[in-house]
PDB file of N, CA and C in Angstrom:
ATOM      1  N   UNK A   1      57.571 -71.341  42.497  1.00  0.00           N
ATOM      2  CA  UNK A   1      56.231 -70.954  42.097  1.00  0.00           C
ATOM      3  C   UNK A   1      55.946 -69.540  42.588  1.00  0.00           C
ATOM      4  N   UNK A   2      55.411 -68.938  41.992  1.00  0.00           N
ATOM      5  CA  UNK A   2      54.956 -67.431  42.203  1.00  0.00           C
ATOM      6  C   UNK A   2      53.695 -67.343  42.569  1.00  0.00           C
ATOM      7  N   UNK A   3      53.418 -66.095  43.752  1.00  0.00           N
ATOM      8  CA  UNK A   3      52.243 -66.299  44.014  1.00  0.00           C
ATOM      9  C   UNK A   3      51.672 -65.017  42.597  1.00  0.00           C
ATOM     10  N   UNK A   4      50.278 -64.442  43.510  1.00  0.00           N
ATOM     11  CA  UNK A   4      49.428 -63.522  42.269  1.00  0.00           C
ATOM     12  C   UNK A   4      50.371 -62.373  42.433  1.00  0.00           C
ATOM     13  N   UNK A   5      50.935 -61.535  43.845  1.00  0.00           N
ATOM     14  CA  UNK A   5      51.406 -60.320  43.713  1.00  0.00           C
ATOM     15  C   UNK A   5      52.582 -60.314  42.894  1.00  0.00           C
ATOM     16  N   UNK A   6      53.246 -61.554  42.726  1.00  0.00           N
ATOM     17  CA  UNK A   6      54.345 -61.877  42.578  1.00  0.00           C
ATOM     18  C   UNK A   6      54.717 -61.580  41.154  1.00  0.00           C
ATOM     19  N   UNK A   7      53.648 -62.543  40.406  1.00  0.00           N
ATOM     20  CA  UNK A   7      53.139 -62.277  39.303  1.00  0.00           C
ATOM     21  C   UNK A   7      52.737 -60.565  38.568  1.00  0.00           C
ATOM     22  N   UNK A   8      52.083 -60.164  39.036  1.00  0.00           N
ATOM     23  CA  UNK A   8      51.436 -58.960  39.010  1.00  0.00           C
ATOM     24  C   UNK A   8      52.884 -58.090  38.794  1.00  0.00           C
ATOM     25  N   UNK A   9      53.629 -57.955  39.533  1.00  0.00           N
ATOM     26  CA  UNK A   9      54.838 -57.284  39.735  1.00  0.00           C
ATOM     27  C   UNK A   9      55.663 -57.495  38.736  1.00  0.00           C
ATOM     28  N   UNK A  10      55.594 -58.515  38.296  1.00  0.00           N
ATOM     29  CA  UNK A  10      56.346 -59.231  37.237  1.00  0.00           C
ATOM     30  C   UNK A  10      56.275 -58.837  36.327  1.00  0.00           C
ATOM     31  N   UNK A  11      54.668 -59.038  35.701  1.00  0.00           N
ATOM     32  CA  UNK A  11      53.814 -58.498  34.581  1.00  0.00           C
ATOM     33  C   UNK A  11      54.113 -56.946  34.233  1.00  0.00           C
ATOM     34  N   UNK A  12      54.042 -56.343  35.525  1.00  0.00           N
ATOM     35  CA  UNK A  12      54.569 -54.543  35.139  1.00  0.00           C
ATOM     36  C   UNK A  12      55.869 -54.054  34.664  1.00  0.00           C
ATOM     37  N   UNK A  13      56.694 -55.290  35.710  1.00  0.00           N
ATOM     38  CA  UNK A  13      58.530 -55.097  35.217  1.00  0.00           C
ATOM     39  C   UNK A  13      58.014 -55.528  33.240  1.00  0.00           C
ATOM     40  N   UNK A  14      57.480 -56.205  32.987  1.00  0.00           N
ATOM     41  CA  UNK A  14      57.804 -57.039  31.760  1.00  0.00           C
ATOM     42  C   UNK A  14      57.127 -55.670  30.641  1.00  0.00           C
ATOM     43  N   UNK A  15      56.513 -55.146  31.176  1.00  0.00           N
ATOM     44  CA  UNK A  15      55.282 -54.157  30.454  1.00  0.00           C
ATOM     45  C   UNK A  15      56.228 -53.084  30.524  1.00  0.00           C
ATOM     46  N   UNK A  16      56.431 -52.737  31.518  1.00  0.00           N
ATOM     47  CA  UNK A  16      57.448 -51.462  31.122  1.00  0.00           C
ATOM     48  C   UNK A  16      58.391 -51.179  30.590  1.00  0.00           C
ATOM     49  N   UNK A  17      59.414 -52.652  30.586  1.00  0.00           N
ATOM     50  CA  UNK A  17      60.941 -53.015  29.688  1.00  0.00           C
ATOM     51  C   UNK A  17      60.262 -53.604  28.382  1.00  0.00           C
ATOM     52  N   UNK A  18      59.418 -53.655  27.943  1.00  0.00           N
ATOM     53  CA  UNK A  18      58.670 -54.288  26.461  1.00  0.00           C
ATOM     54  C   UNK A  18      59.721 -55.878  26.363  1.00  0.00           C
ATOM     55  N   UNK A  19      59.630 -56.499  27.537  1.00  0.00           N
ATOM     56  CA  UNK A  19      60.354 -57.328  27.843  1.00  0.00           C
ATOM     57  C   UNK A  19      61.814 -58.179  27.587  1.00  0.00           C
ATOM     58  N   UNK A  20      62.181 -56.714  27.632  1.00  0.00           N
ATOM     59  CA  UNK A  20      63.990 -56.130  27.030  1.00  0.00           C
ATOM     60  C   UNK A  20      64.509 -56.740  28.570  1.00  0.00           C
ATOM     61  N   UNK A  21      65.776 -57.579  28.499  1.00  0.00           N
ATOM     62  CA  UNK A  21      66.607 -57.871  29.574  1.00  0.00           C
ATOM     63  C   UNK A  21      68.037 -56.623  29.593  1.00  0.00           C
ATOM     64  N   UNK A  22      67.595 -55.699  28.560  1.00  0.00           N
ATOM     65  CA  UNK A  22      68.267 -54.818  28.152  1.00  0.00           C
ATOM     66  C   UNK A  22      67.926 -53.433  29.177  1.00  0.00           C
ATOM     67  N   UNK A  23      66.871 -53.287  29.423  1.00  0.00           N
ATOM     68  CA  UNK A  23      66.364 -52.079  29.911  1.00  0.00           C
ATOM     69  C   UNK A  23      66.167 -51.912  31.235  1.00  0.00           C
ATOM     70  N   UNK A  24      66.573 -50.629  32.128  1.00  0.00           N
ATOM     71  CA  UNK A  24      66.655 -50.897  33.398  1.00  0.00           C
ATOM     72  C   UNK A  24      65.969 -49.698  33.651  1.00  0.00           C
ATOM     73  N   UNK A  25      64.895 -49.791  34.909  1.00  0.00           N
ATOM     74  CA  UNK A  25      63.569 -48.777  34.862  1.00  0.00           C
ATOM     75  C   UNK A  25      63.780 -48.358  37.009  1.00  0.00           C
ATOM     76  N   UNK A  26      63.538 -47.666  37.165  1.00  0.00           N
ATOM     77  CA  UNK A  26      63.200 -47.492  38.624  1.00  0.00           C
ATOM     78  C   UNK A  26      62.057 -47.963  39.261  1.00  0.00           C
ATOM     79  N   UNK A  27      62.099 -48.565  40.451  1.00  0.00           N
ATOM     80  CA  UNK A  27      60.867 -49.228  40.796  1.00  0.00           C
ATOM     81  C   UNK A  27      59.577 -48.503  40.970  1.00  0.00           C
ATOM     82  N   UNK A  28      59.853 -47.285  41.362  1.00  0.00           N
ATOM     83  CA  UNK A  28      58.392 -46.365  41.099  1.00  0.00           C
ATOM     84  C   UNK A  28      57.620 -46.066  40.105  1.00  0.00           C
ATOM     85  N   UNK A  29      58.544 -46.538  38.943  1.00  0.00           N
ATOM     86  CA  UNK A  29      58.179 -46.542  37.454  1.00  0.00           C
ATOM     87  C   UNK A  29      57.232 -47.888  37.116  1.00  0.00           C
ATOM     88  N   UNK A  30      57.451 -48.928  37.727  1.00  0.00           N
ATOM     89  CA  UNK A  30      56.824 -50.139  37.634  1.00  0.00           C
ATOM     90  C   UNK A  30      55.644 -50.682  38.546  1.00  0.00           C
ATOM     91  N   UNK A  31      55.497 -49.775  39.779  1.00  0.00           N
ATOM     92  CA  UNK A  31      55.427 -50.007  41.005  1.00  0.00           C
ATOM     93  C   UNK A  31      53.785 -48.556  41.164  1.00  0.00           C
ATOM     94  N   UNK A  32      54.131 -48.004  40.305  1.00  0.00           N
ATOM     95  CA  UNK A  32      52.964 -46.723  40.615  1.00  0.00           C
ATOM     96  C   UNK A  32      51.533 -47.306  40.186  1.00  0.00           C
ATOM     97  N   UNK A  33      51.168 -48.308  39.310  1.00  0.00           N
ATOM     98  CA  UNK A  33      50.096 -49.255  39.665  1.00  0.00           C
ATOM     99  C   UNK A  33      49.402 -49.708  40.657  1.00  0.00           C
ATOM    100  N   UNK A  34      50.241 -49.597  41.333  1.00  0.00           N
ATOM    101  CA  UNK A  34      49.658 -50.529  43.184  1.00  0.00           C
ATOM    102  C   UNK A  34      49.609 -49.239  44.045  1.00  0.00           C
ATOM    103  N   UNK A  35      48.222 -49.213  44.622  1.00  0.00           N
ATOM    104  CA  UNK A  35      48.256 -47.952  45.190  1.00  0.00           C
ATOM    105  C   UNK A  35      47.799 -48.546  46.440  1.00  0.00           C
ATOM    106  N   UNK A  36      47.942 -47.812  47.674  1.00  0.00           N
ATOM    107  CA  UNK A  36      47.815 -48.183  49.288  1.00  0.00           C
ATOM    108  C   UNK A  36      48.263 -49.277  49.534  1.00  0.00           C
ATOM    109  N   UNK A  37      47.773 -50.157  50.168  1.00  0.00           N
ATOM    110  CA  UNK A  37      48.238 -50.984  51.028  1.00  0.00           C
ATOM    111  C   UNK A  37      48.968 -51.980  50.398  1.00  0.00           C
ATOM    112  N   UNK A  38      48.833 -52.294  48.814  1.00  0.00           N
ATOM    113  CA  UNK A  38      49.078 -53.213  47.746  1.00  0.00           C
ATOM    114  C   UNK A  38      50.256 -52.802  47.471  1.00  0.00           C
ATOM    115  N   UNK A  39      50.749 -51.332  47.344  1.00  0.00           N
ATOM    116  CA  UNK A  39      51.976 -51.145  47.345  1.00  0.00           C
ATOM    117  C   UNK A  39      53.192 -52.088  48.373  1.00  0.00           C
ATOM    118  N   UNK A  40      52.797 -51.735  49.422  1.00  0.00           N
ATOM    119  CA  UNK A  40      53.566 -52.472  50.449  1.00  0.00           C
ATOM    120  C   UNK A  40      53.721 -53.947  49.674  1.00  0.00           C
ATOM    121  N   UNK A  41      52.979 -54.902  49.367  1.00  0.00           N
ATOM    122  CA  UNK A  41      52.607 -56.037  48.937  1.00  0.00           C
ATOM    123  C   UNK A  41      53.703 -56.078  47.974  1.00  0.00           C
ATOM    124  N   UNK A  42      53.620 -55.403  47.100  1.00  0.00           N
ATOM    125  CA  UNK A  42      54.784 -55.269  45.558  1.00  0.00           C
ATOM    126  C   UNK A  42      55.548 -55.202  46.064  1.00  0.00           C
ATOM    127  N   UNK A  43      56.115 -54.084  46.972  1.00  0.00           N
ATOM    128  CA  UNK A  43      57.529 -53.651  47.102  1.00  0.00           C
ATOM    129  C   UNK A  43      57.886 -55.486  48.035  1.00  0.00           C
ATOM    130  N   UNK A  44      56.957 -56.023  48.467  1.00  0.00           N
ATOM    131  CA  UNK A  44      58.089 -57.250  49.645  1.00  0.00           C
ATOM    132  C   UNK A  44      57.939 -58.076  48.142  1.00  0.00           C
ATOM    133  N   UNK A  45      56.963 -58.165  47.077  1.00  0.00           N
ATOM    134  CA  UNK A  45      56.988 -59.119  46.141  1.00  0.00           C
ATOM    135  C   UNK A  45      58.676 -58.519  45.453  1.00  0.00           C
ATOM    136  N   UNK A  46      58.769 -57.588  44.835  1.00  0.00           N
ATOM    137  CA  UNK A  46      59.767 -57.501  44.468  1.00  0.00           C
ATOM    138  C   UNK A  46      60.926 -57.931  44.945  1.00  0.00           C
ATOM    139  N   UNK A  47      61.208 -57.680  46.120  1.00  0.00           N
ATOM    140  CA  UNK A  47      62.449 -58.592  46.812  1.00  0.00           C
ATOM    141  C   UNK A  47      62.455 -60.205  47.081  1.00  0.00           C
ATOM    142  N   UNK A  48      61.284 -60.859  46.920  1.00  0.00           N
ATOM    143  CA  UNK A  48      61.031 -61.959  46.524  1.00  0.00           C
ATOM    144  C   UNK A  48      61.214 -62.428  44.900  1.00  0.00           C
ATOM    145  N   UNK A  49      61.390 -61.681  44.174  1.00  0.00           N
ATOM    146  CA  UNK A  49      61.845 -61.924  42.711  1.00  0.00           C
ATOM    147  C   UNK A  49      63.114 -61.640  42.399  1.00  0.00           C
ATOM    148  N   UNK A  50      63.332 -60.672  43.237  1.00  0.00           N
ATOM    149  CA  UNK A  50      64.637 -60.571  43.082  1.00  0.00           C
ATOM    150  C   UNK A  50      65.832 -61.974  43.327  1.00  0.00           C
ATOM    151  N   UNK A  51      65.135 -61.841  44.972  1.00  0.00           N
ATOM    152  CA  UNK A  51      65.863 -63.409  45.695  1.00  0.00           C
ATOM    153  C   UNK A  51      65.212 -65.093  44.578  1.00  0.00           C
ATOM    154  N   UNK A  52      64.652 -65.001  44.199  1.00  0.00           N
ATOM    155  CA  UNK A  52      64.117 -65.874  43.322  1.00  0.00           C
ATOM    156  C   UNK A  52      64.747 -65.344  41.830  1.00  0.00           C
ATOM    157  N   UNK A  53      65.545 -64.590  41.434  1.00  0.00           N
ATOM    158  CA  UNK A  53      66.374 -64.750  40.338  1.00  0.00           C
ATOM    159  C   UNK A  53      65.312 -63.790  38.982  1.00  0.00           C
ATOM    160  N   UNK A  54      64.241 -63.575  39.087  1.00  0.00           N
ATOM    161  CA  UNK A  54      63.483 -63.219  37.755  1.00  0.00           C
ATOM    162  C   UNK A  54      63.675 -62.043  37.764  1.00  0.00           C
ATOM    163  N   UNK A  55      64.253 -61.149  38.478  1.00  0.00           N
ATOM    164  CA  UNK A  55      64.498 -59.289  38.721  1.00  0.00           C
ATOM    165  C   UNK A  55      66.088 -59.356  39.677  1.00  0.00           C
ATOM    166  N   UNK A  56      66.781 -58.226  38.267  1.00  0.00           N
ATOM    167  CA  UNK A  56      68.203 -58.013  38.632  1.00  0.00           C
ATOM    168  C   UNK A  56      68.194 -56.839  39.033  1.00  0.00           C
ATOM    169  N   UNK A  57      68.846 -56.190  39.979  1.00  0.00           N
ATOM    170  CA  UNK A  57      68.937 -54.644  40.378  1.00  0.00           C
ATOM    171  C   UNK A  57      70.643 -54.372  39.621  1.00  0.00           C
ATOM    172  N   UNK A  58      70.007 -53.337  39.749  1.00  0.00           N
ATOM    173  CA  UNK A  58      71.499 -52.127  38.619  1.00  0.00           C
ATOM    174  C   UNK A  58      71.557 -51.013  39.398  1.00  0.00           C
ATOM    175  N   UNK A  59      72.273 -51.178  40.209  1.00  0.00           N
ATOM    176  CA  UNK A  59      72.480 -49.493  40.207  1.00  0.00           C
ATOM    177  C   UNK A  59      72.873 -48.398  39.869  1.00  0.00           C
ATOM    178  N   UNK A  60      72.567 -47.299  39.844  1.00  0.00           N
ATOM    179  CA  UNK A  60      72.817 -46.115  39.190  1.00  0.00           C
ATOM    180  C   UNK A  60      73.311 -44.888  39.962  1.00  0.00           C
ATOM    181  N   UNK A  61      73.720 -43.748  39.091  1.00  0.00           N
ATOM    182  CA  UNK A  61      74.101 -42.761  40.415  1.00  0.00           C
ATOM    183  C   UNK A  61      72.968 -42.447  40.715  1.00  0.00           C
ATOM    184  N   UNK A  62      72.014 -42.280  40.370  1.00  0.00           N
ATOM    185  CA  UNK A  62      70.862 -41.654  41.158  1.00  0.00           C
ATOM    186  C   UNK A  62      70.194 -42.623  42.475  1.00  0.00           C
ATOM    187  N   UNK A  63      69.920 -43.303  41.426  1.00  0.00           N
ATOM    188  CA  UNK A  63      69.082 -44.295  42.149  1.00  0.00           C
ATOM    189  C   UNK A  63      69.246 -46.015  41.600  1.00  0.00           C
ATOM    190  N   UNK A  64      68.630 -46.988  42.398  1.00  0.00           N
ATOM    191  CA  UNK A  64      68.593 -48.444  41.967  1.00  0.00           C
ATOM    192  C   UNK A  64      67.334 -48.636  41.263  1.00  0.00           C
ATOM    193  N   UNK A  65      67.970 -49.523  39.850  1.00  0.00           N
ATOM    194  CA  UNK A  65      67.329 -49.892  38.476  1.00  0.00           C
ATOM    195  C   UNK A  65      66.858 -50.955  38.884  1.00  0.00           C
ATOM    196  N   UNK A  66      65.861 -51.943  37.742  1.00  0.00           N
ATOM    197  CA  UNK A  66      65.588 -53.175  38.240  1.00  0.00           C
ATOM    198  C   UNK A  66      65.287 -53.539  36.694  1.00  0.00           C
ATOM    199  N   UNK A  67      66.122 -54.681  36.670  1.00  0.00           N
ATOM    200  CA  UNK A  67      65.506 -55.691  34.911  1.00  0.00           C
ATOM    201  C   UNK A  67      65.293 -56.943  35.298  1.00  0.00           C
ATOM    202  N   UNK A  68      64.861 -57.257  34.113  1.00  0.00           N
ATOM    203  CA  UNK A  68      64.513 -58.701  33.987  1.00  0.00           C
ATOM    204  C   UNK A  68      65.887 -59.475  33.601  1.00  0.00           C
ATOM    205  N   UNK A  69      65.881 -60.879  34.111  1.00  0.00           N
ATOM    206  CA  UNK A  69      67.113 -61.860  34.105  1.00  0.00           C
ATOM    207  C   UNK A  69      66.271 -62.938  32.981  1.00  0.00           C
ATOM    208  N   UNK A  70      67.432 -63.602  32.979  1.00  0.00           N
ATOM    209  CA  UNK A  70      66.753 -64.399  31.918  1.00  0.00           C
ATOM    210  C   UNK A  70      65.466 -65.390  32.297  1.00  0.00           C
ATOM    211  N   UNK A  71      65.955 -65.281  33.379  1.00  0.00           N
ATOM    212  CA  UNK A  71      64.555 -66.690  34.087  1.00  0.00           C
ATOM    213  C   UNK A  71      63.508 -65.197  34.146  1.00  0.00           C
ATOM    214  N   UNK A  72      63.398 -64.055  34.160  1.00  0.00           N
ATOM    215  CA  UNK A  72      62.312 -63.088  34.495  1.00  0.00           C
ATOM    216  C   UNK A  72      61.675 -63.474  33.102  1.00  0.00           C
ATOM    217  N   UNK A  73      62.316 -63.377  32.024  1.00  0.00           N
ATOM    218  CA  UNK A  73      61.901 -62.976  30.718  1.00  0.00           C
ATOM    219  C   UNK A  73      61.123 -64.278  30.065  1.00  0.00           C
ATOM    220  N   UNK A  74      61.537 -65.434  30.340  1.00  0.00           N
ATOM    221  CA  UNK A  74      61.071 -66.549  29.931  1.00  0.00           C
ATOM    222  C   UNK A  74      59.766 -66.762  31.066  1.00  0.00           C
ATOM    223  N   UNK A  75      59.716 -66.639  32.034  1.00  0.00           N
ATOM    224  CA  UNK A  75      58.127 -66.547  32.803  1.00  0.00           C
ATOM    225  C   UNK A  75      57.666 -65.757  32.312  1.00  0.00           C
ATOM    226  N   UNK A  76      57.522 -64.212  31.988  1.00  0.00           N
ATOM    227  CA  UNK A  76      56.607 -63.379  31.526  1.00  0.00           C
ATOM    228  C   UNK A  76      56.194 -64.294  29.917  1.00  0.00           C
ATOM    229  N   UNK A  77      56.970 -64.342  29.173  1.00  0.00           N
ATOM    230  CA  UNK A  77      56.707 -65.058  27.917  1.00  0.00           C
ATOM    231  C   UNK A  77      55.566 -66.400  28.001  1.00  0.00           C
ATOM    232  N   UNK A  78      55.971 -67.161  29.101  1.00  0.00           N
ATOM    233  CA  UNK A  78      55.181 -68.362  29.441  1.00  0.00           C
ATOM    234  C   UNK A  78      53.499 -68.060  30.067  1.00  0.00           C
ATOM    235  N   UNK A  79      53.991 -66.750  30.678  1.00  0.00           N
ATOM    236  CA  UNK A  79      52.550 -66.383  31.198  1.00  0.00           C
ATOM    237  C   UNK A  79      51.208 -65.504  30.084  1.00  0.00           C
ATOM    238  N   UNK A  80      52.439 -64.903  29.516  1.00  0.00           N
ATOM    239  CA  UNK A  80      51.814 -64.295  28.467  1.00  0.00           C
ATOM    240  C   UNK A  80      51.138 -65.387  27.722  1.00  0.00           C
ATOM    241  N   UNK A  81      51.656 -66.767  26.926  1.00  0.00           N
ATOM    242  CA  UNK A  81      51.292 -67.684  25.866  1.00  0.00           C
ATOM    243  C   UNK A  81      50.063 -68.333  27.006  1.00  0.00           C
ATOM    244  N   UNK A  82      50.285 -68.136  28.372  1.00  0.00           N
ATOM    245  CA  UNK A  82      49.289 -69.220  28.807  1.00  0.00           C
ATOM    246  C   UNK A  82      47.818 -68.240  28.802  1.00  0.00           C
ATOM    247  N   UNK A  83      48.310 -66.828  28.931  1.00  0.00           N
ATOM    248  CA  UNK A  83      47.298 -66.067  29.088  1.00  0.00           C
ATOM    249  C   UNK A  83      45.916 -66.017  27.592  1.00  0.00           C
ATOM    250  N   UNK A  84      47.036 -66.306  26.620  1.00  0.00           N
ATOM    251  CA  UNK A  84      46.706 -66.140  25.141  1.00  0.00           C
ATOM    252  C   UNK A  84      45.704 -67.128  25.029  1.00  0.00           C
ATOM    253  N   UNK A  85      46.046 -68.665  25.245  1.00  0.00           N
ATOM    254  CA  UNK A  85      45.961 -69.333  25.220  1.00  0.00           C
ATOM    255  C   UNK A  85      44.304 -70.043  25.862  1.00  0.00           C
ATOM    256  N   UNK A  86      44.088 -68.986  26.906  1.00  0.00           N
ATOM    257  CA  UNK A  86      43.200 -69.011  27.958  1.00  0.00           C
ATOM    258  C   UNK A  86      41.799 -68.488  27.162  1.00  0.00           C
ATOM    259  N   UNK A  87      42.185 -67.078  26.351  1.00  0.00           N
ATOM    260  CA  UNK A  87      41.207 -66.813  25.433  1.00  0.00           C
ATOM    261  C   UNK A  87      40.791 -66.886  24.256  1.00  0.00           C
ATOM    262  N   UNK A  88      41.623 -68.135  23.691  1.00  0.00           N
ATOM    263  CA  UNK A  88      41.359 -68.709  22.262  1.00  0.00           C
ATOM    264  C   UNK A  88      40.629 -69.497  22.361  1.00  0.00           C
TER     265      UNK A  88
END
């Protein structure tokens, strides 16, 4: 179960890859949403998704990527329909 940051973090990985298991983004790219102290919050949520399977890291020469796995892509989808769902 995911908590809200968890979620939240999720939601941005999924928003920024247009929820491609294809596309691999840098975490500052996903992560520049959360500003002060909330940052901190994302960055430990992210390693909690990671270790929980829904965010794969890639690395690169520059720097480390982060996508969605298949269990990432099917929660964003589920959250999305429940979200839909909420305002119909």
């Amino acid at each position: 179960m995911l908590n809200e940051i968890e979620i939240a973090v999720l939601m941005s990985i999924c928003h920024k890859t247009g929820i491609s298991k294809k596309a691999h983004i840098p975490k500052q790219y996903f992560l520049k949403r959360f500003k002060g102290r909330k940052r901190e919050y994302a960055e430990k949520a992210l390693l909690g998704l990671i270790t929980k399977g829904y965010v794969g890291q890639h690395p690169t020469k520059g720097e480390m990527t982060y996508q969605l796995t298949d269990l990432g892509r099917k929660e964003c989808m589920k959250i999305i329909l429940e979200s839909n769902k909420a305002f119909s």
